[in-house]
PDB file of N, CA and C in Angstrom:
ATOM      1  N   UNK A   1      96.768  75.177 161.984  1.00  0.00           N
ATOM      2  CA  UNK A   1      96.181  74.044 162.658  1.00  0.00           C
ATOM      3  C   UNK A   1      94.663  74.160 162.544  1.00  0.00           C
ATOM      4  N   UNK A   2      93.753  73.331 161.757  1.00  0.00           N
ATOM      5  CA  UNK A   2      92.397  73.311 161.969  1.00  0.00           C
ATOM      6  C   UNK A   2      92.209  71.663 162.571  1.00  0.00           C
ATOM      7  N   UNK A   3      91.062  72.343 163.748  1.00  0.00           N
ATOM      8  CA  UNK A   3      90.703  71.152 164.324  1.00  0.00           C
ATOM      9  C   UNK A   3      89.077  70.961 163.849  1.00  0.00           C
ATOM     10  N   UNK A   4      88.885  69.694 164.176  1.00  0.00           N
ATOM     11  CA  UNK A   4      87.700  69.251 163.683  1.00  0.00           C
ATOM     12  C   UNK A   4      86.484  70.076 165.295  1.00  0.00           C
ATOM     13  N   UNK A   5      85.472  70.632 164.843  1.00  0.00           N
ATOM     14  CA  UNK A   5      84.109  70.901 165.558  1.00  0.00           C
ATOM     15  C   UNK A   5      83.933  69.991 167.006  1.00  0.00           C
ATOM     16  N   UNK A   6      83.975  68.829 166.658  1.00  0.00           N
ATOM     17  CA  UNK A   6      83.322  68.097 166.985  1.00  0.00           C
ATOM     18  C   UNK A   6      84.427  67.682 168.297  1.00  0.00           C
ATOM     19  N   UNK A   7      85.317  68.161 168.159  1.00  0.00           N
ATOM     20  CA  UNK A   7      86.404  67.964 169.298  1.00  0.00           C
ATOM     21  C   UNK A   7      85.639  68.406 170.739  1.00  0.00           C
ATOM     22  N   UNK A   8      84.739  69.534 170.251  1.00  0.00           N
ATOM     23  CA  UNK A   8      84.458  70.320 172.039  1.00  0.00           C
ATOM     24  C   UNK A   8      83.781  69.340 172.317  1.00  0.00           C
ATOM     25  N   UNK A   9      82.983  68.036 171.465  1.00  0.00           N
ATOM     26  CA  UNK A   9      81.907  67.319 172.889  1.00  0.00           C
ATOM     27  C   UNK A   9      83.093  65.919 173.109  1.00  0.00           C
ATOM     28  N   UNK A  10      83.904  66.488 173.390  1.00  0.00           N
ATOM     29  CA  UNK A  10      84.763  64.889 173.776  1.00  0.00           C
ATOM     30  C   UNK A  10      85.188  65.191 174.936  1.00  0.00           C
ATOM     31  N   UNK A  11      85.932  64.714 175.829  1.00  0.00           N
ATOM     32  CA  UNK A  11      86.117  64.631 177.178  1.00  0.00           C
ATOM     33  C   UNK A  11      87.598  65.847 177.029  1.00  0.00           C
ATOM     34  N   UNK A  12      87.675  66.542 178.234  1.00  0.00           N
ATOM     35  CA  UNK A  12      89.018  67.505 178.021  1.00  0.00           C
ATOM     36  C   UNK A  12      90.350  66.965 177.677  1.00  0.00           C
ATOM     37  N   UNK A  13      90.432  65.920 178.094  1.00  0.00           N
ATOM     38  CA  UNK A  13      91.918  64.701 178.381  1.00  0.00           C
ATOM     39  C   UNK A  13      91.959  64.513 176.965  1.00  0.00           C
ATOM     40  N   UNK A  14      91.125  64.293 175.908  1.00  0.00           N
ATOM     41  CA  UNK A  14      91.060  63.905 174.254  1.00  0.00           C
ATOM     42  C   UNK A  14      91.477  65.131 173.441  1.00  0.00           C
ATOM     43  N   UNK A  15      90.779  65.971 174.086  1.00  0.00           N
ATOM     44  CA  UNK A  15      90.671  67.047 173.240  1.00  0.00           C
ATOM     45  C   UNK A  15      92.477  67.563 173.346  1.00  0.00           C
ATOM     46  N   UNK A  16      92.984  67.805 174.959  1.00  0.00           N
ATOM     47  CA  UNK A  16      93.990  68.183 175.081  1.00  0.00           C
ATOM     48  C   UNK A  16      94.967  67.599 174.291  1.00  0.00           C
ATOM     49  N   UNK A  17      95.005  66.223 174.095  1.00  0.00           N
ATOM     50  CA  UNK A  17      95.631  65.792 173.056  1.00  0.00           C
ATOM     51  C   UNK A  17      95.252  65.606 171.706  1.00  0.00           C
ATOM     52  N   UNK A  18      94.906  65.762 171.252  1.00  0.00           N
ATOM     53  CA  UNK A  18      94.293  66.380 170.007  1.00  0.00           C
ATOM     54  C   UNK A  18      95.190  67.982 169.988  1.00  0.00           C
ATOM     55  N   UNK A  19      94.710  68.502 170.492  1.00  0.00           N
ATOM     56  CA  UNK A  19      95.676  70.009 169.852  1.00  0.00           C
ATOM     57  C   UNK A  19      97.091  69.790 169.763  1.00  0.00           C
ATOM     58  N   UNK A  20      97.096  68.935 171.149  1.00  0.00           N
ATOM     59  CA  UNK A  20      99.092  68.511 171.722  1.00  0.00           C
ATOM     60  C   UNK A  20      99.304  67.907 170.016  1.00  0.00           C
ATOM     61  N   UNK A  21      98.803  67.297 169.451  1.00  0.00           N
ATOM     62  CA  UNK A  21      99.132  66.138 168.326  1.00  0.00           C
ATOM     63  C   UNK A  21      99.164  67.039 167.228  1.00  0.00           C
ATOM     64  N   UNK A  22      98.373  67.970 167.110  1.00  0.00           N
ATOM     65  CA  UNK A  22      98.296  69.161 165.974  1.00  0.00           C
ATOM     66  C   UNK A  22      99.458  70.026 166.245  1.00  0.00           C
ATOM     67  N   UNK A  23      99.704  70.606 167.119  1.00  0.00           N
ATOM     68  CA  UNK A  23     101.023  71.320 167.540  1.00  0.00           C
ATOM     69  C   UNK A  23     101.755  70.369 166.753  1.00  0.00           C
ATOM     70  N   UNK A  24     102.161  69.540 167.312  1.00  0.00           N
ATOM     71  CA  UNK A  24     103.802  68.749 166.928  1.00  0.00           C
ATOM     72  C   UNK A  24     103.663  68.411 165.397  1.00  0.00           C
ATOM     73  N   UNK A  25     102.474  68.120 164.924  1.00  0.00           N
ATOM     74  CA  UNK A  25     102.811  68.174 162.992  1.00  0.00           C
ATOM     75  C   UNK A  25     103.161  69.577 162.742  1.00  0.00           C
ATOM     76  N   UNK A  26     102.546  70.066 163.250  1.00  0.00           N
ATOM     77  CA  UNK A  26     102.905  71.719 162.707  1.00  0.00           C
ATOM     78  C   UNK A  26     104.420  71.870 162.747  1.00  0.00           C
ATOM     79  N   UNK A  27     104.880  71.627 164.177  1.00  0.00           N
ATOM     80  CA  UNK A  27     106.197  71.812 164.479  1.00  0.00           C
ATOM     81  C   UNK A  27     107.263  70.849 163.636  1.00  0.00           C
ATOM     82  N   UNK A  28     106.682  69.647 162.768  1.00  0.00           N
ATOM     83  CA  UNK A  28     107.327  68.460 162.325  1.00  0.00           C
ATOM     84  C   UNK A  28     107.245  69.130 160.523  1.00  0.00           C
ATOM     85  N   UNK A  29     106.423  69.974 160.154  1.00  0.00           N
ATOM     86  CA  UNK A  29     106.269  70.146 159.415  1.00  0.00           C
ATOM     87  C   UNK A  29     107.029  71.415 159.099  1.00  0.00           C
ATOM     88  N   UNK A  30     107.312  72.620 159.693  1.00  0.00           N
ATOM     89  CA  UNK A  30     108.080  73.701 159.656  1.00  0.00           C
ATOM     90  C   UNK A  30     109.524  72.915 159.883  1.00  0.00           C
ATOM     91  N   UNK A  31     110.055  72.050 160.567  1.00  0.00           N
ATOM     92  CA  UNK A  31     111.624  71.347 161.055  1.00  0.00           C
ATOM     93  C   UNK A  31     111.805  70.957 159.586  1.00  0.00           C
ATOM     94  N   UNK A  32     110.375  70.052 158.713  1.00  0.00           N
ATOM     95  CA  UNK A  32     110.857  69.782 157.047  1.00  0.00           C
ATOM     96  C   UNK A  32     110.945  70.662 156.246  1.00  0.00           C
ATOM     97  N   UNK A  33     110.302  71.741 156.482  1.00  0.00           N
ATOM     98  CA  UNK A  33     111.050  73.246 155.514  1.00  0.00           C
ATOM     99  C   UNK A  33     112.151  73.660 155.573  1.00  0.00           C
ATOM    100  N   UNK A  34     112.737  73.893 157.332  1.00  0.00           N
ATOM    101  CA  UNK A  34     113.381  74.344 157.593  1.00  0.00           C
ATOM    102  C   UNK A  34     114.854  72.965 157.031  1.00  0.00           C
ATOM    103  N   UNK A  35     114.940  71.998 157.141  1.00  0.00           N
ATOM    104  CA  UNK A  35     115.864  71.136 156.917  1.00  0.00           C
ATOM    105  C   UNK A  35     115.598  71.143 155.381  1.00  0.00           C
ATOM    106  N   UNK A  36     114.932  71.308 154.452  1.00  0.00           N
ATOM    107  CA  UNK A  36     115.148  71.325 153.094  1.00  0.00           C
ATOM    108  C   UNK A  36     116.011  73.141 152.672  1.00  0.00           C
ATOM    109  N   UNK A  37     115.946  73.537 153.494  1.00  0.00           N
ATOM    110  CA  UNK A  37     116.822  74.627 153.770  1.00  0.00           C
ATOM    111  C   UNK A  37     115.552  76.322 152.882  1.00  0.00           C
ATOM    112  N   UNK A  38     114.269  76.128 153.685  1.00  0.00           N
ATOM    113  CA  UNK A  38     113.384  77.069 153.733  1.00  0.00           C
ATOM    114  C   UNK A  38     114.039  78.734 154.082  1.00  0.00           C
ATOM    115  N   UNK A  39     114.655  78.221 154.929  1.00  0.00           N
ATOM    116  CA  UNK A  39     115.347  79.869 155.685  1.00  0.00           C
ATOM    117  C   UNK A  39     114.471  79.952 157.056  1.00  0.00           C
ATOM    118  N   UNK A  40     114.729  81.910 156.908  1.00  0.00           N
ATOM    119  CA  UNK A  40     114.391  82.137 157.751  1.00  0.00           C
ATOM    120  C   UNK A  40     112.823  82.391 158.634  1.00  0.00           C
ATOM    121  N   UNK A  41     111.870  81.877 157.549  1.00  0.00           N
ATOM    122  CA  UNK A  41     110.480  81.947 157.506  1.00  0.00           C
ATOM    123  C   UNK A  41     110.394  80.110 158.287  1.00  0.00           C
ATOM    124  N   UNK A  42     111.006  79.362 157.616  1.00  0.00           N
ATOM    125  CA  UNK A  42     110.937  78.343 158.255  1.00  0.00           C
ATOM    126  C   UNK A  42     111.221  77.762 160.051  1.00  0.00           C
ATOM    127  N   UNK A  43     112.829  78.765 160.008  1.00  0.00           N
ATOM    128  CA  UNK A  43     112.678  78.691 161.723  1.00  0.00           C
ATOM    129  C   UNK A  43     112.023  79.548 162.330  1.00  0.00           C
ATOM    130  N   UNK A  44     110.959  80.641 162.107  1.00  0.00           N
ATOM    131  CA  UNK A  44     110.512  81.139 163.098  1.00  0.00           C
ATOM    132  C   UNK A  44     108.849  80.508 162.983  1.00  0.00           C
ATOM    133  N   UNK A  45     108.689  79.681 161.787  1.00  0.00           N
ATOM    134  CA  UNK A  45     107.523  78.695 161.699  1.00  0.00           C
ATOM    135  C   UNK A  45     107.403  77.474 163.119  1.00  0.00           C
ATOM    136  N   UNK A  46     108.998  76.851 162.936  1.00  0.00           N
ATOM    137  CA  UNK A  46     109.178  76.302 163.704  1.00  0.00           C
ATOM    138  C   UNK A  46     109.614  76.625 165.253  1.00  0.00           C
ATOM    139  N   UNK A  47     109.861  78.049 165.736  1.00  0.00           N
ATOM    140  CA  UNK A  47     110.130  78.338 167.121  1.00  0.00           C
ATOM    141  C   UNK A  47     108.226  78.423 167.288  1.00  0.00           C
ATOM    142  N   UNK A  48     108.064  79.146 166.798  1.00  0.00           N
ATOM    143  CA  UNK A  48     106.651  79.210 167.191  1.00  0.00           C
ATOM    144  C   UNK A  48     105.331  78.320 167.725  1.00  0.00           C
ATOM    145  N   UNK A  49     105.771  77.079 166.836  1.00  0.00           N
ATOM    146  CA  UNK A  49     105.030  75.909 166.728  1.00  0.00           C
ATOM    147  C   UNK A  49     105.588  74.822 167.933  1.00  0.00           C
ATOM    148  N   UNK A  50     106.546  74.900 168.797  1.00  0.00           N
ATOM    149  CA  UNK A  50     107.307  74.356 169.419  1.00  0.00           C
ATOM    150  C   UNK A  50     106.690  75.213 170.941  1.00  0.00           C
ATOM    151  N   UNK A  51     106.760  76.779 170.606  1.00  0.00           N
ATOM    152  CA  UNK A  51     106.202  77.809 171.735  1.00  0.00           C
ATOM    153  C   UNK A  51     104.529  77.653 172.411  1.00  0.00           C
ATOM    154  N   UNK A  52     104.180  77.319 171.659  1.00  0.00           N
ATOM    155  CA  UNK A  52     102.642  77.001 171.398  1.00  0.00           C
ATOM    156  C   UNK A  52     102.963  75.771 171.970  1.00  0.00           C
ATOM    157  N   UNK A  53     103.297  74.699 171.547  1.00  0.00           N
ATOM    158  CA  UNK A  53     102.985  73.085 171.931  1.00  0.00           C
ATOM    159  C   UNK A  53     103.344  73.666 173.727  1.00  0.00           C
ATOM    160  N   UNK A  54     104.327  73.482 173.969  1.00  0.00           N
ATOM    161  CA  UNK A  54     105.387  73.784 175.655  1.00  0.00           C
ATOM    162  C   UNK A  54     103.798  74.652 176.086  1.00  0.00           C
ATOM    163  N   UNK A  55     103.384  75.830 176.026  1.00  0.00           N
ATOM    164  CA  UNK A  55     102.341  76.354 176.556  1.00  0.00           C
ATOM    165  C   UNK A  55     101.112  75.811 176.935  1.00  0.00           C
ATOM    166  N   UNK A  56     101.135  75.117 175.684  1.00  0.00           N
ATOM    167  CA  UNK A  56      99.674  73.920 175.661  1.00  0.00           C
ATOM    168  C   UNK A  56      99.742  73.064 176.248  1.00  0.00           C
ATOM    169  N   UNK A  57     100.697  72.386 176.418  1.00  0.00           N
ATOM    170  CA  UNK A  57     101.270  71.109 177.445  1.00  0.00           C
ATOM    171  C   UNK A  57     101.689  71.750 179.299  1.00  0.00           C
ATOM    172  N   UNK A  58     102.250  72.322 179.212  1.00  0.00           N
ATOM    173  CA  UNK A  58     101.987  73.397 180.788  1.00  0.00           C
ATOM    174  C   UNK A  58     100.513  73.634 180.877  1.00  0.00           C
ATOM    175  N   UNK A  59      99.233  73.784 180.148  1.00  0.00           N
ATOM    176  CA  UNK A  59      98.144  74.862 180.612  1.00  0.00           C
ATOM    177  C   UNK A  59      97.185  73.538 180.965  1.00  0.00           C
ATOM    178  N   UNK A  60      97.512  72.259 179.884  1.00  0.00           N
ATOM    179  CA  UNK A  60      96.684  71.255 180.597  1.00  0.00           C
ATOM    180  C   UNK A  60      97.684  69.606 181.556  1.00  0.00           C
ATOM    181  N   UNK A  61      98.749  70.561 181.754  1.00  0.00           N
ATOM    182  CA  UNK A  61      99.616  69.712 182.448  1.00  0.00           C
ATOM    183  C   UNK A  61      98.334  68.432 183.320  1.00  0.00           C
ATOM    184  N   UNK A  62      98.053  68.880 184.171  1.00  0.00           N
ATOM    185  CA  UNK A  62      96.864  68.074 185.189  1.00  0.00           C
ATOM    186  C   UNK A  62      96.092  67.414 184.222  1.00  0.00           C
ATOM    187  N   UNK A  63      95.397  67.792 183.534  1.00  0.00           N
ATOM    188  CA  UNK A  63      94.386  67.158 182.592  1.00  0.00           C
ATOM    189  C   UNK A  63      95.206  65.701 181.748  1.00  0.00           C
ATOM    190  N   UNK A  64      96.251  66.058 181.417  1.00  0.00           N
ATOM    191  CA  UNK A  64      97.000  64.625 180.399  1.00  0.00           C
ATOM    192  C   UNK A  64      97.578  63.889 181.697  1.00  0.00           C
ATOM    193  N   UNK A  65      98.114  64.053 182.715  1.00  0.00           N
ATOM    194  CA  UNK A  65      98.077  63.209 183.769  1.00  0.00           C
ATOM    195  C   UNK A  65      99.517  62.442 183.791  1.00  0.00           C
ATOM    196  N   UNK A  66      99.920  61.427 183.726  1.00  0.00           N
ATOM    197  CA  UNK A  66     100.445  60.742 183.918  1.00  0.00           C
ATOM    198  C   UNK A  66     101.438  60.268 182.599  1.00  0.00           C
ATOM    199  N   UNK A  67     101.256  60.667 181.676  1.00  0.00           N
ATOM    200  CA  UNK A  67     101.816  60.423 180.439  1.00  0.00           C
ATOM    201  C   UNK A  67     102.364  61.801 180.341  1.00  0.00           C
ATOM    202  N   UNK A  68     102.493  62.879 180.919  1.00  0.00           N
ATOM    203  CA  UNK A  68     103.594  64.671 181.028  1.00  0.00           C
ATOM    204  C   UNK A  68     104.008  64.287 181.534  1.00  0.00           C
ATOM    205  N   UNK A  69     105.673  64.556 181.573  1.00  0.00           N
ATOM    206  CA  UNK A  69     106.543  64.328 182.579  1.00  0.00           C
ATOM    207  C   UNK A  69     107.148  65.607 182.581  1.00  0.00           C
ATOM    208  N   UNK A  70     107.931  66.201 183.868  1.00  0.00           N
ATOM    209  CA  UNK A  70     108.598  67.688 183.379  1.00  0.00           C
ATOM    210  C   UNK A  70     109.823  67.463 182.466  1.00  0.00           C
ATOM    211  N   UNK A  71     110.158  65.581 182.115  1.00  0.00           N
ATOM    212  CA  UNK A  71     111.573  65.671 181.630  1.00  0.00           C
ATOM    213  C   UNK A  71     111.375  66.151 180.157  1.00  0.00           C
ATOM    214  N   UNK A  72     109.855  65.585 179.584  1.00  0.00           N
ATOM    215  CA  UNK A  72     109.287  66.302 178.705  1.00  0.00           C
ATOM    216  C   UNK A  72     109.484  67.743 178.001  1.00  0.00           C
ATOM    217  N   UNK A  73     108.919  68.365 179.170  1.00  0.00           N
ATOM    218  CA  UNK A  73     108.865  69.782 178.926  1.00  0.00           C
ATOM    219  C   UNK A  73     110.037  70.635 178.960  1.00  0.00           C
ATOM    220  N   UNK A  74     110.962  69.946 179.964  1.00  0.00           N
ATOM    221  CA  UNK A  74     112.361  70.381 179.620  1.00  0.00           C
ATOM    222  C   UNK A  74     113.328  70.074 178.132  1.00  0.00           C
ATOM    223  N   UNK A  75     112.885  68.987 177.690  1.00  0.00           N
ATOM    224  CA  UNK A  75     113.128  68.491 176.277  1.00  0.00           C
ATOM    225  C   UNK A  75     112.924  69.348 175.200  1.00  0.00           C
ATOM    226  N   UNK A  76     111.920  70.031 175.496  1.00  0.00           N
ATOM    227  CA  UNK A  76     111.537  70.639 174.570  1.00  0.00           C
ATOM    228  C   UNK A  76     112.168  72.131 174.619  1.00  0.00           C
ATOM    229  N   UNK A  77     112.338  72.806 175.432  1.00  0.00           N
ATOM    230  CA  UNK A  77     113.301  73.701 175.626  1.00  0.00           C
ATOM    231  C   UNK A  77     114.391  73.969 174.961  1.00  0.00           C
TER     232      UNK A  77
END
């Protein structure tokens, strides 16, 4: 995941989503390895990238507001 610099002067609520949005290609992108049948490098691409998003989404739960729901975060589980 590289994010652009210029992310730190934006408001926290942007930024938080911004990484949230980088997580889930990552995670969308290891699920297309893994479904073209990558192996086992592919699902632990993808547990990881899924582990990371759930963490990132819990740490700025408050900050994204109203658009987290816990049915969310249980989803993802």
């Amino acid at each position: 995941m590289r994010l652009d610099p210029e992310l730190l002067d934006r408001p926290p609520a942007d930024g938080a989503r911004v990484v949230a949005l980088a997580l889930c290609a990552d995670a969308e992108e290891a699920e297309a390895r893994l479904a073209a049948g990558a192996g086992d490098e592919a699902l632990h691409d993808f547990r990881v990238a899924v582990r990371r998003l759930r963490a990132t989404l819990r740490a700025w739960r408050a900050t994204l507001g109203a658009g987290l729901r816990r049915r969310h975060l249980a989803r993802l589980r």
